[in-house]
Protein backbone atom coordinates (compact mmCIF):
# COMPACT_ATOMS: atom_id res chain seq x y z
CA UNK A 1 -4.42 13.87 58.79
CA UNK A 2 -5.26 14.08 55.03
CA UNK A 3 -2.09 12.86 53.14
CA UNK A 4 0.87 10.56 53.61
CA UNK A 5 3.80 12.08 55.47
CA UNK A 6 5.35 9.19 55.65
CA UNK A 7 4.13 8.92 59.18
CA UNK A 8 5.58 5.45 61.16
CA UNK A 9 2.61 5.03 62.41
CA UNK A 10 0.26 5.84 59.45
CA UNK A 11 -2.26 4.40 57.62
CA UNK A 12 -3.82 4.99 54.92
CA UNK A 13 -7.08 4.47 53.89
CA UNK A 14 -9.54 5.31 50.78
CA UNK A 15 -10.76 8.92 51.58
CA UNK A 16 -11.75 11.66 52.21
CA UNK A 17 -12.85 11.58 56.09
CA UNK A 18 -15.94 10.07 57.00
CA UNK A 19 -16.05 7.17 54.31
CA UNK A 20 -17.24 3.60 54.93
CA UNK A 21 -13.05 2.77 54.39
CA UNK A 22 -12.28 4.90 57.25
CA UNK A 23 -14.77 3.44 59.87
CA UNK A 24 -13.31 0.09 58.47
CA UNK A 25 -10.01 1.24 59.58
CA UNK A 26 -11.36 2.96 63.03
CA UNK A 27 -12.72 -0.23 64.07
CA UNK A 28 -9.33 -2.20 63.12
CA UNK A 29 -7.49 -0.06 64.97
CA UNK A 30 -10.15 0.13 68.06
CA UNK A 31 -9.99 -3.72 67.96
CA UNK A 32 -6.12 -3.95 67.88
CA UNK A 33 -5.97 -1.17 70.88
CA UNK A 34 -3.04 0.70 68.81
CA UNK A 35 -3.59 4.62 70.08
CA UNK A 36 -0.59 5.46 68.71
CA UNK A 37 -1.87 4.90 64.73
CA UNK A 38 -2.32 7.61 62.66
CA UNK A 39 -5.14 7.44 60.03
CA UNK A 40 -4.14 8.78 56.75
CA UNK A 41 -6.99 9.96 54.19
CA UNK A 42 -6.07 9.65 50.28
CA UNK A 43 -7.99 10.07 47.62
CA UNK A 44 -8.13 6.77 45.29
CA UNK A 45 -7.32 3.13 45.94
CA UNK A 46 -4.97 3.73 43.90
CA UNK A 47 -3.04 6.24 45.54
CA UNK A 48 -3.68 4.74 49.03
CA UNK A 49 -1.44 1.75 48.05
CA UNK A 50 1.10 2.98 46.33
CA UNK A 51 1.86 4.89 49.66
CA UNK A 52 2.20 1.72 51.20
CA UNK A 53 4.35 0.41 48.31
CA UNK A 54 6.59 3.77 48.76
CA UNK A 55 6.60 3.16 52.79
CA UNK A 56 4.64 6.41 53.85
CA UNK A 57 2.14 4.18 55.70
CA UNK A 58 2.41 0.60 57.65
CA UNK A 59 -0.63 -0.03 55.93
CA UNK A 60 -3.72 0.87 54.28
CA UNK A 61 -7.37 -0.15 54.14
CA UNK A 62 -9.40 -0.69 51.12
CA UNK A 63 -12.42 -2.04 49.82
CA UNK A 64 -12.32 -5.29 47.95
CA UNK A 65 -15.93 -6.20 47.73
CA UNK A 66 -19.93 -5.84 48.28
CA UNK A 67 -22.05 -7.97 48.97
CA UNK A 68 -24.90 -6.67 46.36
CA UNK A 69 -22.12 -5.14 43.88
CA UNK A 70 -19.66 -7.66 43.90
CA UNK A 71 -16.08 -6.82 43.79
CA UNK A 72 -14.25 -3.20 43.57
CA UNK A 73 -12.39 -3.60 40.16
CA UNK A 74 -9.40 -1.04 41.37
CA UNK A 75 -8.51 -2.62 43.61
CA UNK A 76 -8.30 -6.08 42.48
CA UNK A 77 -5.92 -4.67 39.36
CA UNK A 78 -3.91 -2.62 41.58
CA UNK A 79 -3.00 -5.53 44.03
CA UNK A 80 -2.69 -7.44 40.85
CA UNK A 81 -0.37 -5.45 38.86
CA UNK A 82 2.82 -3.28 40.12
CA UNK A 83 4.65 -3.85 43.47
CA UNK A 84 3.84 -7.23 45.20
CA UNK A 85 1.45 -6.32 48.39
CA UNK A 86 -0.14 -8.99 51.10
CA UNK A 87 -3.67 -8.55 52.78
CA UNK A 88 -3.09 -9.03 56.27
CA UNK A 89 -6.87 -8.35 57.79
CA UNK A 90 -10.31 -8.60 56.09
CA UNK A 91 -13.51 -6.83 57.58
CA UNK A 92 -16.64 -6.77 57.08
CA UNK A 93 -18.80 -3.51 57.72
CA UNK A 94 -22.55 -3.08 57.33
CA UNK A 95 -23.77 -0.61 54.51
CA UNK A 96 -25.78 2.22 55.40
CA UNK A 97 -26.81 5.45 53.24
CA UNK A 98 -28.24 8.53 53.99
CA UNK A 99 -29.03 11.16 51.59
CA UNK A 100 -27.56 14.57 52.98
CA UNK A 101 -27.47 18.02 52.17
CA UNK A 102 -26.99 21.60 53.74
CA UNK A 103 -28.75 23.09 56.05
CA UNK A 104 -32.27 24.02 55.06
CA UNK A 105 -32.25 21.61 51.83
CA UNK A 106 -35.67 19.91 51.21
CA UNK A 107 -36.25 17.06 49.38
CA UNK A 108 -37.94 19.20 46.66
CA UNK A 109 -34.91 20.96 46.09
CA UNK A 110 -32.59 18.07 45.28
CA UNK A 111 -32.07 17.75 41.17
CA UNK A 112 -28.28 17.12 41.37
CA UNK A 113 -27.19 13.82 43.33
CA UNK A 114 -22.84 13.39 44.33
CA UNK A 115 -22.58 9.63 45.03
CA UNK A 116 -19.97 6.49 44.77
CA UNK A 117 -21.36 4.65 41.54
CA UNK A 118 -21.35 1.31 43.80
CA UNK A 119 -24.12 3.58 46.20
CA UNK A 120 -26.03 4.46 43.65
CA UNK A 121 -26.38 1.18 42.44
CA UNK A 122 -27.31 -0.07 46.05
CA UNK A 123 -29.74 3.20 46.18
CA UNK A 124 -31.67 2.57 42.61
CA UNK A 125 -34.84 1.63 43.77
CA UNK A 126 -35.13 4.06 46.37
CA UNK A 127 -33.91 7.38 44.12
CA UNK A 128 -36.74 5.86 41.68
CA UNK A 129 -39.22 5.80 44.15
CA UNK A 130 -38.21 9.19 45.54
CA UNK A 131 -36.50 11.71 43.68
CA UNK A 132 -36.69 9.68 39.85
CA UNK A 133 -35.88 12.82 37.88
CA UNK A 134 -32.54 13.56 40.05
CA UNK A 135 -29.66 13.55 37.90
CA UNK A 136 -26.97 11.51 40.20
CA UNK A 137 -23.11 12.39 39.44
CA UNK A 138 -20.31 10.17 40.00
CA UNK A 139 -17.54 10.71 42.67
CA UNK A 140 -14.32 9.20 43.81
CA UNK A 141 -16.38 8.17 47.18
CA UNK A 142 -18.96 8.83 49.04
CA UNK A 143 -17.26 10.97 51.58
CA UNK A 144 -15.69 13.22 48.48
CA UNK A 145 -19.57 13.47 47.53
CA UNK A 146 -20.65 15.08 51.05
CA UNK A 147 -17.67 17.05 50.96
CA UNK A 148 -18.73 18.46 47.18
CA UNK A 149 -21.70 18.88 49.03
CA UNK A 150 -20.63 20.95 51.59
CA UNK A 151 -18.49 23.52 49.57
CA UNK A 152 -20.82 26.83 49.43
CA UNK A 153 -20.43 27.06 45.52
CA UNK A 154 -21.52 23.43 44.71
CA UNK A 155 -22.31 21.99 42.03
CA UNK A 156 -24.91 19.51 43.60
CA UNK A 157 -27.62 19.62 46.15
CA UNK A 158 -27.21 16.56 48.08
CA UNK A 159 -24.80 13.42 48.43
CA UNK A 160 -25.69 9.57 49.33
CA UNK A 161 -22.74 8.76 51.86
CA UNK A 162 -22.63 7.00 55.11
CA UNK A 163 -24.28 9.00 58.05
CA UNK A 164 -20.91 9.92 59.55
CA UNK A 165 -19.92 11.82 56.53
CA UNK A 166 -22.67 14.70 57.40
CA UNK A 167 -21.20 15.19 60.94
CA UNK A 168 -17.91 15.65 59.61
CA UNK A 169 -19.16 18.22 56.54
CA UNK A 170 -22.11 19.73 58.85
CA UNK A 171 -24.22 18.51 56.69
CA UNK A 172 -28.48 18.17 57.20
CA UNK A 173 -29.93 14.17 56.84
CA UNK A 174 -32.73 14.23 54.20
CA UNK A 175 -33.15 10.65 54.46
CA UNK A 176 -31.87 7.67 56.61
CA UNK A 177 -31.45 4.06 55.05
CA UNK A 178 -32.27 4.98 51.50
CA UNK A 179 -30.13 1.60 50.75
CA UNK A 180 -32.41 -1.15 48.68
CA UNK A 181 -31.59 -4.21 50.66
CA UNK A 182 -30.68 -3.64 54.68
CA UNK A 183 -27.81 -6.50 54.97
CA UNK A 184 -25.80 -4.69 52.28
CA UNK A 185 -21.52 -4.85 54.06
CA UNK A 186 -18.59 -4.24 52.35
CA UNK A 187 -15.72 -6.50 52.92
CA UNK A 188 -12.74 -4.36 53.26
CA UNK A 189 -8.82 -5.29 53.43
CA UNK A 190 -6.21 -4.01 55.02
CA UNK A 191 -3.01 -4.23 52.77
CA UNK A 192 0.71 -4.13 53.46
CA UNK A 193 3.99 -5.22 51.99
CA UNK A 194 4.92 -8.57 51.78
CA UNK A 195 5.87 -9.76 55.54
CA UNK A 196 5.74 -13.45 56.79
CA UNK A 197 2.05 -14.60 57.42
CA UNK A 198 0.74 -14.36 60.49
CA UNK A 199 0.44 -18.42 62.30
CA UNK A 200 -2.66 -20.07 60.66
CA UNK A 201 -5.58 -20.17 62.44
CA UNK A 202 -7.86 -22.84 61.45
CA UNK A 203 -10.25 -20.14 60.01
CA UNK A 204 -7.96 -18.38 57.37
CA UNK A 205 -8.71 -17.46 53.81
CA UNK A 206 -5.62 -17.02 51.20
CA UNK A 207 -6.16 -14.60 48.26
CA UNK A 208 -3.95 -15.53 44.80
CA UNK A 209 -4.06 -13.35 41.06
CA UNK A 210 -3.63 -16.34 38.33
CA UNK A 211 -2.56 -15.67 35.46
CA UNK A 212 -3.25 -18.73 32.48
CA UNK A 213 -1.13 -17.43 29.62
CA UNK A 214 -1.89 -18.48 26.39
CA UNK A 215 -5.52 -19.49 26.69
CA UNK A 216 -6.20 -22.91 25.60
CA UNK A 217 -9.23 -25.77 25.90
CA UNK A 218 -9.57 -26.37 30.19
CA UNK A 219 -7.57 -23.37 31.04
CA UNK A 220 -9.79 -22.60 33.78
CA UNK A 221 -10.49 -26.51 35.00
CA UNK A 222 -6.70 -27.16 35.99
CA UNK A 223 -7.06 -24.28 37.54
CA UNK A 224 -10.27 -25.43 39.63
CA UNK A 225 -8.63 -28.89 39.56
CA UNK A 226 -5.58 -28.25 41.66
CA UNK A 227 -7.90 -26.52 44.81
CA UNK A 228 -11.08 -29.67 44.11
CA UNK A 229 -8.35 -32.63 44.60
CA UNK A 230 -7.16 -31.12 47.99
CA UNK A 231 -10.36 -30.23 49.22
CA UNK A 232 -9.66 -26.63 48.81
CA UNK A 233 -12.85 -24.65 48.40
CA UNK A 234 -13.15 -21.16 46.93
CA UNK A 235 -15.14 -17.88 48.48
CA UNK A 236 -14.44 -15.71 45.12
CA UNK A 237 -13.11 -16.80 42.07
CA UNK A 238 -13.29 -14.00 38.99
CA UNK A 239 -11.87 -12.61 35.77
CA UNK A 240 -10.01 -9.48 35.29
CA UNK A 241 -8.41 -8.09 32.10
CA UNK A 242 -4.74 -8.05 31.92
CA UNK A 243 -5.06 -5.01 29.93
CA UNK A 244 -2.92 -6.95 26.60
CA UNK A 245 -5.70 -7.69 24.46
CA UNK A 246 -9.36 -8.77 24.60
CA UNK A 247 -9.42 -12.62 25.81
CA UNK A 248 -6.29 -12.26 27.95
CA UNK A 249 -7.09 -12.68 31.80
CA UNK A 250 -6.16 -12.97 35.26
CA UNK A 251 -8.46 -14.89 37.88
CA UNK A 252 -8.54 -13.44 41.06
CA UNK A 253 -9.25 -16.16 43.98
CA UNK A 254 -9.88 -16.27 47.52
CA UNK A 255 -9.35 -20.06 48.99
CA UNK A 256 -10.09 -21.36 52.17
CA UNK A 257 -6.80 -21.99 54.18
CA UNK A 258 -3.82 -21.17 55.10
CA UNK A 259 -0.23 -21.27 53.09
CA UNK A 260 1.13 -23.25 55.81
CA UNK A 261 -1.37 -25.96 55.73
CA UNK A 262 -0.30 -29.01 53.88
CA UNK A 263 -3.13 -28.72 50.87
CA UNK A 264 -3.02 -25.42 50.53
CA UNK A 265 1.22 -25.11 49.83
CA UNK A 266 0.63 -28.47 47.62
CA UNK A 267 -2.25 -26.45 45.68
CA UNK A 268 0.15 -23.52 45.29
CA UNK A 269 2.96 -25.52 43.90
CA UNK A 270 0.32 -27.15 41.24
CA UNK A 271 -1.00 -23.55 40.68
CA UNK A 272 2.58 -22.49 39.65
CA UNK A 273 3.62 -25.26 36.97
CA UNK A 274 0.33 -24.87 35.04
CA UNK A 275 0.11 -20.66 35.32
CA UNK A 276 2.11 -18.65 33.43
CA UNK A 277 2.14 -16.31 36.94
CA UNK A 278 0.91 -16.98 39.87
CA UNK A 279 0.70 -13.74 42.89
CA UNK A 280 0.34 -14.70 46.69
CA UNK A 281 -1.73 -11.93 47.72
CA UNK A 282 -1.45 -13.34 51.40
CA UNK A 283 -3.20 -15.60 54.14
CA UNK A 284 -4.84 -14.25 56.99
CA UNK A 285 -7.77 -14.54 59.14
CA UNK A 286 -11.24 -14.76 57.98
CA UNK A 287 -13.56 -12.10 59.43
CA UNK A 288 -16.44 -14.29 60.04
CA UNK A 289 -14.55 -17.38 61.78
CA UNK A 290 -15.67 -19.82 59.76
CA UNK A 291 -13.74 -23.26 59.39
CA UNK A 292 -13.65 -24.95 56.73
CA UNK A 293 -14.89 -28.96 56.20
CA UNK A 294 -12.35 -31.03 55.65
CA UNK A 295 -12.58 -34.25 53.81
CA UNK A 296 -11.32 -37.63 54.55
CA UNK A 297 -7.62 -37.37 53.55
CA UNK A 298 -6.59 -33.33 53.32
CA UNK A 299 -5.67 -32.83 57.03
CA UNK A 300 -1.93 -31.75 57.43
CA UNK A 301 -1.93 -35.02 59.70
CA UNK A 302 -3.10 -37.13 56.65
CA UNK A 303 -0.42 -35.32 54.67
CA UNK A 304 2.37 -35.92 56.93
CA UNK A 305 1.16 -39.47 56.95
CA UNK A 306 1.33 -39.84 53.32
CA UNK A 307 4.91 -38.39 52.86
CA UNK A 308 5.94 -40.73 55.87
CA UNK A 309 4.39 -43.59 53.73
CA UNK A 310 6.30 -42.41 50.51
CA UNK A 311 9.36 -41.72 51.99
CA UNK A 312 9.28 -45.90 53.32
CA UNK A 313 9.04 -46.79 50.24
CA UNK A 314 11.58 -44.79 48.34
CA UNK A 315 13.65 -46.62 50.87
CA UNK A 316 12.55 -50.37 50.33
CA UNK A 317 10.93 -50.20 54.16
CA UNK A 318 7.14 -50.27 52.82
């Protein structure tokens, strides 16, 4: 299925087939056991949520982040900017190129690379080693690349894309693993609109867009300072422009926790009297399992104890 239909049981992810985003998805859906779901290819971040905002899929997957070229700047505006949406998974998938081309292609005939811009940055070291007077053109993904590829009158002669996009465009490998660094993964998220969060699970992460307003001396400190003096601690914190100006900017965090733990509402609350906006982008489970250290004094037990203590004494009993 390569567009929304609106399907019940659809959903969407970044396309065409045979990108990293839709083995993201696969394995989500393997994991969950749901036979029923319909995958739903479309062609931009972009586009893939705003089906979700219009209700043509449950959900969609997306890439958020890499682990050697940080963060995917479309999506963090798009879940930033238009129709609230939550993450409800994260995943992380290892990274693996290979450079394909049609049948018969030899490496001597490749002048004209189709690639993501995020693989050809993972892939610098090897094109220079290899093929360093290629001329490597940008695509919407890598999948769209092989498929570029594939079409008879093409423009190019090969594409850098995951290994699963040359079965599905009968395409030839010229190369295996022509990534720079081996551990390279993609954390991906699956997106939906706004629903309840799932119960916490000691190992949750909770993703927030801040927006400071009028910037000013320590802007970004009371930020920090509301997650440091619960114990919060932060797996991404970065800067986005709003679009209204140069120097006006959103932060973009992911915080260890869950909204229904006691320091992590508390933070929230904070978060919202000193930001001129602040977005709940959702809590749900981390992908790794970690847990986070708690200090002395930031359990919800600790916290329950406190208000007990406060509420004596608003009552003369302390």
């Amino acid at each position: 299925m390569t567009e929304a239909s609106a399907a019940p049981d659809g959903y969407g992810y970044l396309g065409p087939e045979g990108t990293f985003t839709e083995a993201a998805l696969l394995a989500y859906l393997s994991q969950r056991g749901d036979g029923a779901a319909v995958p739903v290819a479309l062609p931009t971040v972009a586009t893939a949520l705003d089906a979700v905002r219009a209700g043509d899929v449950v959900a969609a997957m997306v890439p958020l982040e890499n682990s050697v070229e940080g963060s995917v700047s479309a999506t963090l505006d798009e879940l930033a900017f238009g129709e609230p949406l939550v993450i409800v998974r994260e995943t992380h998938l290892p990274v693996s190129f290979s450079l394909l081309a049609r049948p018969g292609t030899t490496l001597a005939d490749v002048h004209r690379i189709a690639t993501h811009p995020h693989a050809e940055a993972q892939c610098r070291g090897w094109l220079a080693a290899h093929l360093p007077h290629a001329l490597v053109l940008p695509a919407s993904s890598t999948a769209a690349a092989a498929a570029a590829v594939a079409d008879p009158d093409a423009a190019v002669d090969a594409a850098i894309a995951a290994p699963l996009a040359g079965e599905v465009y009968g395409l030839d490998p010229l190369a295996d693993g022509v990534g720079d660094n081996p551990t390279a993964e993609t954390r991906f998220v699956l997106v939906s609109r706004p629903v309840p969060p799932e119960p916490a699970t000691g190992s949750d992460k909770t993703s927030l867009v801040l927006v400071i307003g009028q910037d000013h001396p320590g802007a970004l400190l009371e930020i920090l300072t509301e997650f440091a003096v619960r114990g919060i601690n932060l797996t991404r914190i970065e800067s986005r422009p709003t679009g209204g100006g140069i120097g006006d900017y959103f932060f973009s965090v992911d915080a260890e926790g869950h909204i229904d733990e006691a320091r992590v509402g508390e933070a929230l609350i904070g978060l919202h009297r000193i930001c001129a906006d602040v977005r709940y982008l959702g809590s749900y489970p981390r992908a790794d399992g970690r847990r986070p250290r708690l200090r002395p004094g930031v359990s919800d037990g600790e916290y329950a104890q406190a208000q007990a203590w406060l509420s004596r004494v608003r009552d003369g009993r302390a």
